[in-house]
Protein backbone atom coordinates (compact mmCIF):
# COMPACT_ATOMS: atom_id res chain seq x y z
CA UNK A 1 -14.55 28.09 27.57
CA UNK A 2 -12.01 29.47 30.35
CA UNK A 3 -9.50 32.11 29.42
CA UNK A 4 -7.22 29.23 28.94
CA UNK A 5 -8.31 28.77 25.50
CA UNK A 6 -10.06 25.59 24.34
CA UNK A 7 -9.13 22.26 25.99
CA UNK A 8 -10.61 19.84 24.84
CA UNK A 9 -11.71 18.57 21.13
CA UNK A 10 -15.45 18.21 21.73
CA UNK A 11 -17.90 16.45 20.68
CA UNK A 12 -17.97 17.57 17.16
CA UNK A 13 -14.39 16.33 16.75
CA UNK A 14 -15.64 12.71 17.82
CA UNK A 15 -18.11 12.81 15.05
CA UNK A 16 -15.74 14.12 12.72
CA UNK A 17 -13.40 11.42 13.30
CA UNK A 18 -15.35 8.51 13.43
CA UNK A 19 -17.43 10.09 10.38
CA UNK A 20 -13.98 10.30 8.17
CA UNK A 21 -13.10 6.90 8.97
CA UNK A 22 -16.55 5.22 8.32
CA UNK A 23 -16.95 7.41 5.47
CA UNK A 24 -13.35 6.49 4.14
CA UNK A 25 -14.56 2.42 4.94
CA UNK A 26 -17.64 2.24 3.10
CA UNK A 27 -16.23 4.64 -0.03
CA UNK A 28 -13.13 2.02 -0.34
CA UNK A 29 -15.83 -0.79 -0.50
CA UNK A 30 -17.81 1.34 -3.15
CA UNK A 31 -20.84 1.49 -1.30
CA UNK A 32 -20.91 5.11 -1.35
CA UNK A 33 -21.48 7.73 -3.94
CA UNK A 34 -17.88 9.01 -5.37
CA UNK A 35 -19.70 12.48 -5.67
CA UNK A 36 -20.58 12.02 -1.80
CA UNK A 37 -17.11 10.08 -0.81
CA UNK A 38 -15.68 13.69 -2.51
CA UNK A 39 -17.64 15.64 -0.17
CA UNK A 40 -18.19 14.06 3.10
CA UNK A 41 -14.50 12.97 3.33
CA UNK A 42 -13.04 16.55 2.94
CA UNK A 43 -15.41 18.25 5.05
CA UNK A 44 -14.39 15.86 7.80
CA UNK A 45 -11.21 15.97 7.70
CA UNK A 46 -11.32 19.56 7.49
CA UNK A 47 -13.62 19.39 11.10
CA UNK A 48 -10.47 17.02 12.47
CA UNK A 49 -7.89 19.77 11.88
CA UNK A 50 -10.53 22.82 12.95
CA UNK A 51 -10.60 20.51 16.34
CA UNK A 52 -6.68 20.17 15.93
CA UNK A 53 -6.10 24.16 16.15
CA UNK A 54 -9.03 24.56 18.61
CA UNK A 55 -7.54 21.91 21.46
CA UNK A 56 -4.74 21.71 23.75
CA UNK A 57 -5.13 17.60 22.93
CA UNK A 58 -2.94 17.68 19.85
CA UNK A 59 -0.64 14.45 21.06
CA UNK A 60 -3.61 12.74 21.80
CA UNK A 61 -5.87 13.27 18.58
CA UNK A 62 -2.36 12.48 17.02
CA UNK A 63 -2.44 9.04 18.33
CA UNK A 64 -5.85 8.64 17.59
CA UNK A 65 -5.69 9.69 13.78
CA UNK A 66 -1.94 7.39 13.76
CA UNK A 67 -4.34 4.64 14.97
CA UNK A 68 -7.02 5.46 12.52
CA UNK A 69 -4.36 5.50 9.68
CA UNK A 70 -3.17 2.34 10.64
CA UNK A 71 -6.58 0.44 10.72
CA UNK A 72 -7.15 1.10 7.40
CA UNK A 73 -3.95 0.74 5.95
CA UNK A 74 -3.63 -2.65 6.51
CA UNK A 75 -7.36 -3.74 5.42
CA UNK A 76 -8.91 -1.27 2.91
CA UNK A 77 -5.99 0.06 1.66
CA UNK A 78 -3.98 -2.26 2.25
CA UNK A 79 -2.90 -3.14 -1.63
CA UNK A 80 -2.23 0.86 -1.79
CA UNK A 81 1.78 1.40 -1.40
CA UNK A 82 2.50 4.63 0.28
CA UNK A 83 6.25 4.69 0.90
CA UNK A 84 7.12 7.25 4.11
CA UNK A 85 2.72 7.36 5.25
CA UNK A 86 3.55 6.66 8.87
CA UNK A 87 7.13 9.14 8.93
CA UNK A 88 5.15 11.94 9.44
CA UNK A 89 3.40 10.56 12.61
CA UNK A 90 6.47 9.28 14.45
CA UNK A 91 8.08 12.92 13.81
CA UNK A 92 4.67 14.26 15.75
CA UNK A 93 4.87 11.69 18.25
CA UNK A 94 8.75 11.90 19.25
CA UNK A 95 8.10 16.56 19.36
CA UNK A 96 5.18 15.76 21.22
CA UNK A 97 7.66 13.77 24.21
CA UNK A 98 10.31 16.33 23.92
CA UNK A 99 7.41 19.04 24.08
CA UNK A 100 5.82 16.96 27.16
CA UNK A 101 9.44 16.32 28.79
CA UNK A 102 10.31 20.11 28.55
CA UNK A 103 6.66 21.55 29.38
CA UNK A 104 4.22 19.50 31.76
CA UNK A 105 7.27 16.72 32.44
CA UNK A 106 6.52 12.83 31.40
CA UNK A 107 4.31 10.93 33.86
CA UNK A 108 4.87 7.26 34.07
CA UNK A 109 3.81 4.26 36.26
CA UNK A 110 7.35 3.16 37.95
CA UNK A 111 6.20 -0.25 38.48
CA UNK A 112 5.57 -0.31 34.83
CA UNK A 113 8.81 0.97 33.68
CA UNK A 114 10.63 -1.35 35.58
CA UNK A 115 9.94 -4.42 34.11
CA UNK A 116 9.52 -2.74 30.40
CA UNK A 117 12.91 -0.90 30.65
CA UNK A 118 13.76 -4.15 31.47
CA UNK A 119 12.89 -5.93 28.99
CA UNK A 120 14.42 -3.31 26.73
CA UNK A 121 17.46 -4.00 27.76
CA UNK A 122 17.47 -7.58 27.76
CA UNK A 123 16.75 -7.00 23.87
CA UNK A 124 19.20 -5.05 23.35
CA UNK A 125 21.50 -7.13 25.13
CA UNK A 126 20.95 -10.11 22.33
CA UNK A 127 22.37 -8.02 19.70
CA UNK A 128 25.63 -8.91 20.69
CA UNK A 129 26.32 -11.74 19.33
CA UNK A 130 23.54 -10.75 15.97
CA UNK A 131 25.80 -11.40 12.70
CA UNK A 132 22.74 -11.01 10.10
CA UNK A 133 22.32 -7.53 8.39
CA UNK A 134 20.42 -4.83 10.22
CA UNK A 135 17.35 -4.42 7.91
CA UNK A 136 14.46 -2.40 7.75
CA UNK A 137 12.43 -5.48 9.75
CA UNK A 138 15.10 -5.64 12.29
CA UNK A 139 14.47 -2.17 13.19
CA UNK A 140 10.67 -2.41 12.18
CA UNK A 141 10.56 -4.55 15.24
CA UNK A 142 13.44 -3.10 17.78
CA UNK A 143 10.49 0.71 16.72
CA UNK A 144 7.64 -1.61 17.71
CA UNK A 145 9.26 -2.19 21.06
CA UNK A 146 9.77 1.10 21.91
CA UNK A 147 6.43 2.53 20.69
CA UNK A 148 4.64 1.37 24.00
CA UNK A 149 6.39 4.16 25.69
CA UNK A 150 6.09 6.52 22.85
CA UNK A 151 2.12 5.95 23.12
CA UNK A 152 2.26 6.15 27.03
CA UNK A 153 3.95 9.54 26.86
CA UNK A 154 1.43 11.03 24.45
CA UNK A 155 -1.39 11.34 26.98
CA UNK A 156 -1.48 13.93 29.57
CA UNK A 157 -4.85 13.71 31.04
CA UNK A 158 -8.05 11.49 31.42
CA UNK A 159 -9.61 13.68 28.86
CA UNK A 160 -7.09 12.56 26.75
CA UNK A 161 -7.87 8.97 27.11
CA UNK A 162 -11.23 9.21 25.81
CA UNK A 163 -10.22 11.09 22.80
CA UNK A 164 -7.60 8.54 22.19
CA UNK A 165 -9.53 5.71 22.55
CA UNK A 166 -12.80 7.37 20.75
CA UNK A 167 -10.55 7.57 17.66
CA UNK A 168 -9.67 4.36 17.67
CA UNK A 169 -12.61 2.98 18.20
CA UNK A 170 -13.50 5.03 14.98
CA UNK A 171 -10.79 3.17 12.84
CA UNK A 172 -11.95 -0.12 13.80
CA UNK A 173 -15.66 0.19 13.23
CA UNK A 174 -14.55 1.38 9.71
CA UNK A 175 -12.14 -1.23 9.20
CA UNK A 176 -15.51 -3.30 10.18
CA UNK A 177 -17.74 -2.11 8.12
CA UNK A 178 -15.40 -2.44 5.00
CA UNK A 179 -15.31 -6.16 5.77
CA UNK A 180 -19.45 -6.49 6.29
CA UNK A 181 -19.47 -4.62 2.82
CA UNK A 182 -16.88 -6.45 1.45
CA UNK A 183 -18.39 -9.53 2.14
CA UNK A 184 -21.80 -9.48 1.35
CA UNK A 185 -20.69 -8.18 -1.89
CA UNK A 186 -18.36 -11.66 -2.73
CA UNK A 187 -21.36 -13.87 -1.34
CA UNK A 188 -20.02 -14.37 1.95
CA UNK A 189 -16.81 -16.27 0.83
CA UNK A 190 -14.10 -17.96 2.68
CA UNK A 191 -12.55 -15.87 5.45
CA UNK A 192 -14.44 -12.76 4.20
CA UNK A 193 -12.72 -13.41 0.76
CA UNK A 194 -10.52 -10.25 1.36
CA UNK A 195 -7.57 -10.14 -0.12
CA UNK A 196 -4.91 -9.36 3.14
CA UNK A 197 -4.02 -11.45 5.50
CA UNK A 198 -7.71 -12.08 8.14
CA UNK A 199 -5.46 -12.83 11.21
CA UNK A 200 -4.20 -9.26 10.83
CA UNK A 201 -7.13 -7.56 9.94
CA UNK A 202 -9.13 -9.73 12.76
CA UNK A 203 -6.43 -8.46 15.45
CA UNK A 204 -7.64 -4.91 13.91
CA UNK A 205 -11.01 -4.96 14.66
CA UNK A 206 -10.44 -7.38 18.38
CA UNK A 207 -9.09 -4.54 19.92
CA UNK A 208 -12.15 -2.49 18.75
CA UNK A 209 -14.21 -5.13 19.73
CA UNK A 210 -13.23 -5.37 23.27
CA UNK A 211 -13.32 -1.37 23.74
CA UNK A 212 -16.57 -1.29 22.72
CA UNK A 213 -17.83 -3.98 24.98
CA UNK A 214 -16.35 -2.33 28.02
CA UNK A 215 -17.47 1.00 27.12
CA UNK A 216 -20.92 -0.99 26.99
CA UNK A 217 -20.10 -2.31 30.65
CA UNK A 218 -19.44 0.95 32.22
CA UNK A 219 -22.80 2.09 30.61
CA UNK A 220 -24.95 -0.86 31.95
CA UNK A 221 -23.17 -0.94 35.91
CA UNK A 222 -24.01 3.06 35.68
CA UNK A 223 -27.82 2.53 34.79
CA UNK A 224 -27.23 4.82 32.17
CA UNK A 225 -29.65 6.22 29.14
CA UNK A 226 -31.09 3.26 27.20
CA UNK A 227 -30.97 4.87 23.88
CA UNK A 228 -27.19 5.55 23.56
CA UNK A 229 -26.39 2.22 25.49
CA UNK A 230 -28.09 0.45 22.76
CA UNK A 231 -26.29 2.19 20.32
CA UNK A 232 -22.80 1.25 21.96
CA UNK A 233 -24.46 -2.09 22.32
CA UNK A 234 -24.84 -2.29 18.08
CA UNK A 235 -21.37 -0.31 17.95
CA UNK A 236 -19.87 -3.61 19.48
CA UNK A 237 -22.38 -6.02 17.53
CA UNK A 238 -20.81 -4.68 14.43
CA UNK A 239 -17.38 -5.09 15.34
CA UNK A 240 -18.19 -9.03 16.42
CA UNK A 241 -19.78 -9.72 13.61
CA UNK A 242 -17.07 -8.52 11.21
CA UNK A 243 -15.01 -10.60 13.43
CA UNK A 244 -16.86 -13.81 12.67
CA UNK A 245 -16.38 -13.37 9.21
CA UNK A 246 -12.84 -13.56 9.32
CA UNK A 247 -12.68 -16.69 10.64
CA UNK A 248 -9.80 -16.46 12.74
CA UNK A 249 -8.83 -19.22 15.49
CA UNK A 250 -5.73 -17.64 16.95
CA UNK A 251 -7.36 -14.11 17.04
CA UNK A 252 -10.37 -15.68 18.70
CA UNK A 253 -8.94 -16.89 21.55
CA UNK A 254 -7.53 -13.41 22.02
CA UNK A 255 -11.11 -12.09 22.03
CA UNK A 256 -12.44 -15.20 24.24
CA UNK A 257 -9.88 -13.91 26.94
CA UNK A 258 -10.72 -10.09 26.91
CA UNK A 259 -14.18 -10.83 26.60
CA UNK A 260 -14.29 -13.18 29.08
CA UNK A 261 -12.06 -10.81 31.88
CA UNK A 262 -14.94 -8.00 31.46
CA UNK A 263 -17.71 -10.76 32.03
CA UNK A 264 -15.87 -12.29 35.20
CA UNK A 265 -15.54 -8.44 36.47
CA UNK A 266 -18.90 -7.44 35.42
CA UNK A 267 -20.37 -10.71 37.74
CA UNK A 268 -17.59 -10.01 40.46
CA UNK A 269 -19.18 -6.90 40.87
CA UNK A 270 -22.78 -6.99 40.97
CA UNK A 271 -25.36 -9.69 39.80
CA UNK A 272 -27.00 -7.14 38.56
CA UNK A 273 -24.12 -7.11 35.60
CA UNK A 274 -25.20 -10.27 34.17
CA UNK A 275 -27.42 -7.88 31.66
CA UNK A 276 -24.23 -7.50 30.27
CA UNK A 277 -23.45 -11.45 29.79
CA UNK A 278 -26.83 -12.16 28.32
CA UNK A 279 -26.11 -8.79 25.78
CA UNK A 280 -22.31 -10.66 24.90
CA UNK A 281 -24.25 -13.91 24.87
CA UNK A 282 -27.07 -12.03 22.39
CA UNK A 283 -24.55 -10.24 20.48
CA UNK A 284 -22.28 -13.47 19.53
CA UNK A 285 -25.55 -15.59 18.91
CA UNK A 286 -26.45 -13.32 16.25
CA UNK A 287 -23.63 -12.88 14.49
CA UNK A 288 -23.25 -16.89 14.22
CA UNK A 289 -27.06 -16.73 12.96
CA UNK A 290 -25.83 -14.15 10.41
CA UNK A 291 -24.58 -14.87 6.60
CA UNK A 292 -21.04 -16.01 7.43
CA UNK A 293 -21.30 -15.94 10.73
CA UNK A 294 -20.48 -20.06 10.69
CA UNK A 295 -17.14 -19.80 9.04
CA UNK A 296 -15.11 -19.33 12.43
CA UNK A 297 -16.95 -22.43 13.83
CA UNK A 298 -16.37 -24.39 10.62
CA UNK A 299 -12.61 -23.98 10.79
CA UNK A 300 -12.60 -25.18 14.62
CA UNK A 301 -14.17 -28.25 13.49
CA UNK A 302 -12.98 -29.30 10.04
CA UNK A 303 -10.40 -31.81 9.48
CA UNK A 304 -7.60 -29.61 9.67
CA UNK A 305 -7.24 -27.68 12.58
CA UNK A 306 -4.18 -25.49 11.96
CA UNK A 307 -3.34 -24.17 15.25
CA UNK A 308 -3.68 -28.06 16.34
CA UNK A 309 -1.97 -29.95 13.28
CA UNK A 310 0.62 -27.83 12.35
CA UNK A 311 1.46 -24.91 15.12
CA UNK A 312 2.10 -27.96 18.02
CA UNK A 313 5.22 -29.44 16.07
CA UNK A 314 6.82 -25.55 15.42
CA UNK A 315 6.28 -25.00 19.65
CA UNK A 316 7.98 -28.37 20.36
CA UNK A 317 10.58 -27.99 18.41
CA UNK A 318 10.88 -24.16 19.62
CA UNK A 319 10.77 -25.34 22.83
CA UNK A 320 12.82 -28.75 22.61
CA UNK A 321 15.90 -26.70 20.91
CA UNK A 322 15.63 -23.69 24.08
CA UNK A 323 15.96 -26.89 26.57
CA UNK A 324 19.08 -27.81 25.14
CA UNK A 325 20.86 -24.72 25.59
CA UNK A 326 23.22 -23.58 28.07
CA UNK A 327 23.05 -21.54 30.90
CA UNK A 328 23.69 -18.59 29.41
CA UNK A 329 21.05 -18.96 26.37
CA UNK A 330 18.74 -20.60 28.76
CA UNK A 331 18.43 -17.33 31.11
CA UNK A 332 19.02 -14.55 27.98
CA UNK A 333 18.47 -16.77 25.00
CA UNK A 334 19.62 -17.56 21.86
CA UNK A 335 19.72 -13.82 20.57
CA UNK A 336 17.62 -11.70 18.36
CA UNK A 337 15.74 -13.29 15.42
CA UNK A 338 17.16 -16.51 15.88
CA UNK A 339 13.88 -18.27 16.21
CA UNK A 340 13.52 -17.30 12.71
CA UNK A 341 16.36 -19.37 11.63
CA UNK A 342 15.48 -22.38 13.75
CA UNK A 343 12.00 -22.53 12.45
CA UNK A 344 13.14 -22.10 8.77
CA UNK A 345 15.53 -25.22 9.43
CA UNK A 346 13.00 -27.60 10.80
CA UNK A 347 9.78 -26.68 8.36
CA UNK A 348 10.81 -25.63 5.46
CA UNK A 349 9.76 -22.11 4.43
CA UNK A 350 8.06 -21.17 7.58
CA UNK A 351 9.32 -18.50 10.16
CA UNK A 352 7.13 -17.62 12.48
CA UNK A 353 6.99 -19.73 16.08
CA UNK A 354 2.89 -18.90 16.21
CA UNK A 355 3.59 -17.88 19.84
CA UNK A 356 4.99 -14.80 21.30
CA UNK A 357 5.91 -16.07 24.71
CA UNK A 358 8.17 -18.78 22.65
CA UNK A 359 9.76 -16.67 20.41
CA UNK A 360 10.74 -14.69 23.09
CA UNK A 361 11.33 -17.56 25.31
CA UNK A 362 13.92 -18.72 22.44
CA UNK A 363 15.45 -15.18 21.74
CA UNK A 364 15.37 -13.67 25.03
CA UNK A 365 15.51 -16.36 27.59
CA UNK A 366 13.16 -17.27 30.74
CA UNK A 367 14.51 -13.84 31.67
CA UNK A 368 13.45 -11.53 28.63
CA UNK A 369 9.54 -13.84 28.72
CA UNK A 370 9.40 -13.42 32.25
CA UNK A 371 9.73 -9.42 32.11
CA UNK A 372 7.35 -9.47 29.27
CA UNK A 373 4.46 -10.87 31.13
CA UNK A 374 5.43 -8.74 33.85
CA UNK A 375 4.73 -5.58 32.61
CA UNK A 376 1.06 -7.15 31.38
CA UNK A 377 0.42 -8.74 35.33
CA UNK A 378 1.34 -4.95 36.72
CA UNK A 379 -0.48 -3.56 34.56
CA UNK A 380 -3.92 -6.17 35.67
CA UNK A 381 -2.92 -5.51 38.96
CA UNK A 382 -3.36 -1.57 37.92
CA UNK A 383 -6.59 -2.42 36.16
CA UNK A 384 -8.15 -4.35 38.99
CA UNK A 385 -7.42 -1.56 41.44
CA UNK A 386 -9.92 0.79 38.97
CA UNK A 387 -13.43 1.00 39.42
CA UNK A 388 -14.23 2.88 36.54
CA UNK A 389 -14.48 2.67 32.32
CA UNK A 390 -10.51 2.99 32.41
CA UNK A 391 -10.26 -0.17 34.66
CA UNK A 392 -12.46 -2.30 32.62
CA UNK A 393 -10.63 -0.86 28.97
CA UNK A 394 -7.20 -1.74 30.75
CA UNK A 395 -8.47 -5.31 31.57
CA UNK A 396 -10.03 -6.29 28.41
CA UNK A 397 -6.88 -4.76 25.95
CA UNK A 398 -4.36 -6.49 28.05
CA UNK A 399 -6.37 -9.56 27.98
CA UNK A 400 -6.92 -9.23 24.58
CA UNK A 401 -3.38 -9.10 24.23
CA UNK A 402 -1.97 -11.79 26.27
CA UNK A 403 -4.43 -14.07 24.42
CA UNK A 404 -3.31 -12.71 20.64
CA UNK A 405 -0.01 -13.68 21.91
CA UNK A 406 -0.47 -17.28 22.63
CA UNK A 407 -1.10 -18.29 18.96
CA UNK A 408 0.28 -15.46 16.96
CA UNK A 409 4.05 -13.52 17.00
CA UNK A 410 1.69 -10.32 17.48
CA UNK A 411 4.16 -8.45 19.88
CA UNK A 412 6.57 -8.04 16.48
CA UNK A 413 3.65 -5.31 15.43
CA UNK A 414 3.50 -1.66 16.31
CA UNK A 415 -0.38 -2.45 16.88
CA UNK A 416 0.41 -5.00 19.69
CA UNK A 417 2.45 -2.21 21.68
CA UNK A 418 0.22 0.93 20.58
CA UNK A 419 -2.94 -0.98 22.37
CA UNK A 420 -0.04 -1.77 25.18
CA UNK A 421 0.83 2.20 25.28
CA UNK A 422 -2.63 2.87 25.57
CA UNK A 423 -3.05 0.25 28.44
CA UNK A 424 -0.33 2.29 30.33
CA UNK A 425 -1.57 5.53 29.38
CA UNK A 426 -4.77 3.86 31.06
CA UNK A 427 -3.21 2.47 34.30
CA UNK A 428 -1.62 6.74 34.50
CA UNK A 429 -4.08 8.74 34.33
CA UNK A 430 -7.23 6.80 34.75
CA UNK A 431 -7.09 7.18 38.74
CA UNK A 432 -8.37 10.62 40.52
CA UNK A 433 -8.95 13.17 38.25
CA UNK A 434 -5.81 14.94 37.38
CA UNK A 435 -4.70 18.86 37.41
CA UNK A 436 -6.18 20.46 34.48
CA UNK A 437 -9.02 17.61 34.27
CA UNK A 438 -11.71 19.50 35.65
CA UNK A 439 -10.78 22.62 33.78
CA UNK A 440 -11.06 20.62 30.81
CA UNK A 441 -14.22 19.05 31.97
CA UNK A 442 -15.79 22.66 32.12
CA UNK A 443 -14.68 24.29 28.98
């Protein structure tokens, strides 16, 4: 330790972390002792905040405990209703940029903030003719926009990247093993048989699920220790196979694309990555082997294939109604929410357009799409320029995302742009070593 003070939240706060949240996962699937659950979860949580006072991180392990909290909100607890939970976190997170933007300053990729601030505008710009009441989804979703750069300007070092994206990798192996537990215990029923929505949950655990595979990429192309590679190699397994048991098509494709980005990098690089395919190509056998395992391949084939029978009609009409527009709504678009509306009219009581890059194609305009996927090709562009663990997280989360978005109105959620905040977070610091990285590195 320098006479800085502490830097950096250890490894003890890692274990803490992911310990609380696994803990938290397998006591919500009552799996684990309520005498222990009273113990373990306490004394963890009390570690978190020791590691809280003891580290100049505190934005960071914010984020990460935000992302933890989220996780398990929406899957084990998500029939729990805690009115004002995530207030508290977006009062840290906004101090933490006015501390950063009066301290250390705010550090941002320019060509990133082009196209987002962008984008930004072009949403707010199709307010103006928006005659429905401003309600608390409106500005649910306006929040979710802006929380990208919220995320982004949260981290303040490459040490802070790892504790970030430890934590979260914490809430999503929780959030997985709640749904193992929870479905061995029903039999192995339909879609997990959880109660909440799987899509959402399934989203959850992707992003998990493609962090741990690139963690397990940097580990095999560095010839590192076979022991803890193994481990990161079951830390993904898990996440996979809770996956499978959810059973969801639109979310799969997500993790198809992430998945398959880190393999096409992995051979790109060096043949000798292809341990790294046959591990994916081990990893996903098993968890089809595996009780439940089946039900994802079961709803591609049976005789109602819903992103097939019943999503293609919503994106036609989506799209056939945008055509018809004029100029104006054909370059900004029809205004906020209004794909809502225009879904509702043609199918009855459905909403959603089961495509991000047509809702926003429809709202927005070419123009408003067309900044959207810019910010994600800047940020690949970023990501391929990386030769390290931060390159290959950036490519698989934005990946991930892009492919989430083709089937699902994903961007709507604050998860969608946390990952996204991260991914920019990544494309900042995850170059050369920072000031105040190699203090940190030594304390």
């Amino acid at each position: 330790m320098t006479a800085e003070g502490p830097t950096r939240p250890g490894t003890a706060l890692w274990l803490a972390g992911a310990g609380t949240a696994l803990v938290v996962g397998l006591a919500a699937s009552r799996s684990l002792p309520v005498a222990l659950a009273l113990v373990a979860v306490p004394a963890a949580a009390a570690a978190v905040l020791y590691g809280l006072v003891r580290t100049r991180l505190r934005a960071e392990i914010v984020v990460g405990l935000y992302w933890i909290t989220y996780d398990l909100y929406l899957s084990v607890f998500a029939g729990v209703d805690v009115p004002g939970l995530f207030y508290p976190f977006y009062a840290l997170l906004f101090l933490a940029v006015v501390g950063r933007l009066f301290g250390s300053g705010l550090r941002a990729d320019p060509r990133v903030l082009w196209p987002y601030g962008a984008f930004l505008f072009v949403v707010a710009a199709s307010f103006l003719d928006f005659t429905a009441a401003v309600d608390f989804g409106v500005l649910q979703r306006v929040l979710a926009y802006l929380f990208g750069a919220l995320i982004l300007f949260q981290v303040g070092s490459r040490r802070g990247l790892d504790t970030v994206t430890g934590l979260a990798l914490a809430g999503s192996a929780a959030t997985s093993v709640w749904v193992i537990v929870s479905a061995a215990r029903a039999g192995f029923g339909y879609r997990g048989d959880i109660a909440m929505d799987p899509n959402v949950v399934a989203f959850l655990i992707g992003i998990g699920a493609i962090m741990a595979a690139a963690w397990l990429l940097d580990r095999i192309r560095r010839r590192q220790g076979l022991a803890p590679t193994m481990a990161v190699a079951l830390l993904m397994a898990v996440h996979v196979y809770a996956f499978l048991l959810l059973a969801s098509r639109g979310v799969s494709l997500a993790l198809a694309a992430g998945g398959l980005a880190l393999m096409v990098r992995a051979v790109r690089e060096s043949r000798r990555n292809l341990v790294f395919v046959a591990v994916m190509a081990v990893v996903a056998a098993a968890g089809f082997a595996l009780p439940g395992g089946q039900g994802l391949v079961q709803r591609f084939t049976g005789e109602r294939v819903e992103s097939g029978g019943s999503r293609f009609p919503i994106w036609e009409a989506t799209y056939t109604s945008y055509g018809e527009g004029d100029l104006g709504s054909l370059l900004l678009g029809h205004g906020f929410d209004s794909s809502k509306s225009l879904v509702a009219r043609n199918f009855a009581d459905l909403t959603s357009t089961h495509n991000a890059f047509l809702q926003m194609l429809y709202e927005f305009g070419v123009l408003g799409v067309a900044l959207f996927v810019a910010i994600h090709v800047v940020l690949l562009r970023r990501a391929a320029a990386l030769r390290n663990r931060y390159g290959l997280l950036m490519v698989g989360i934005v990946w991930f995302l892009l492919g989430g978005a083709l089937s699902l109105n994903i961007p709507d959620d604050f998860a969608y742009w946390t990952a996204l905040g991260l991914a920019m977070a990544l494309g900042v610091w995850g170059g050369e070593a920072a000031p105040g990285d190699e203090l940190e590195e030594r304390s």
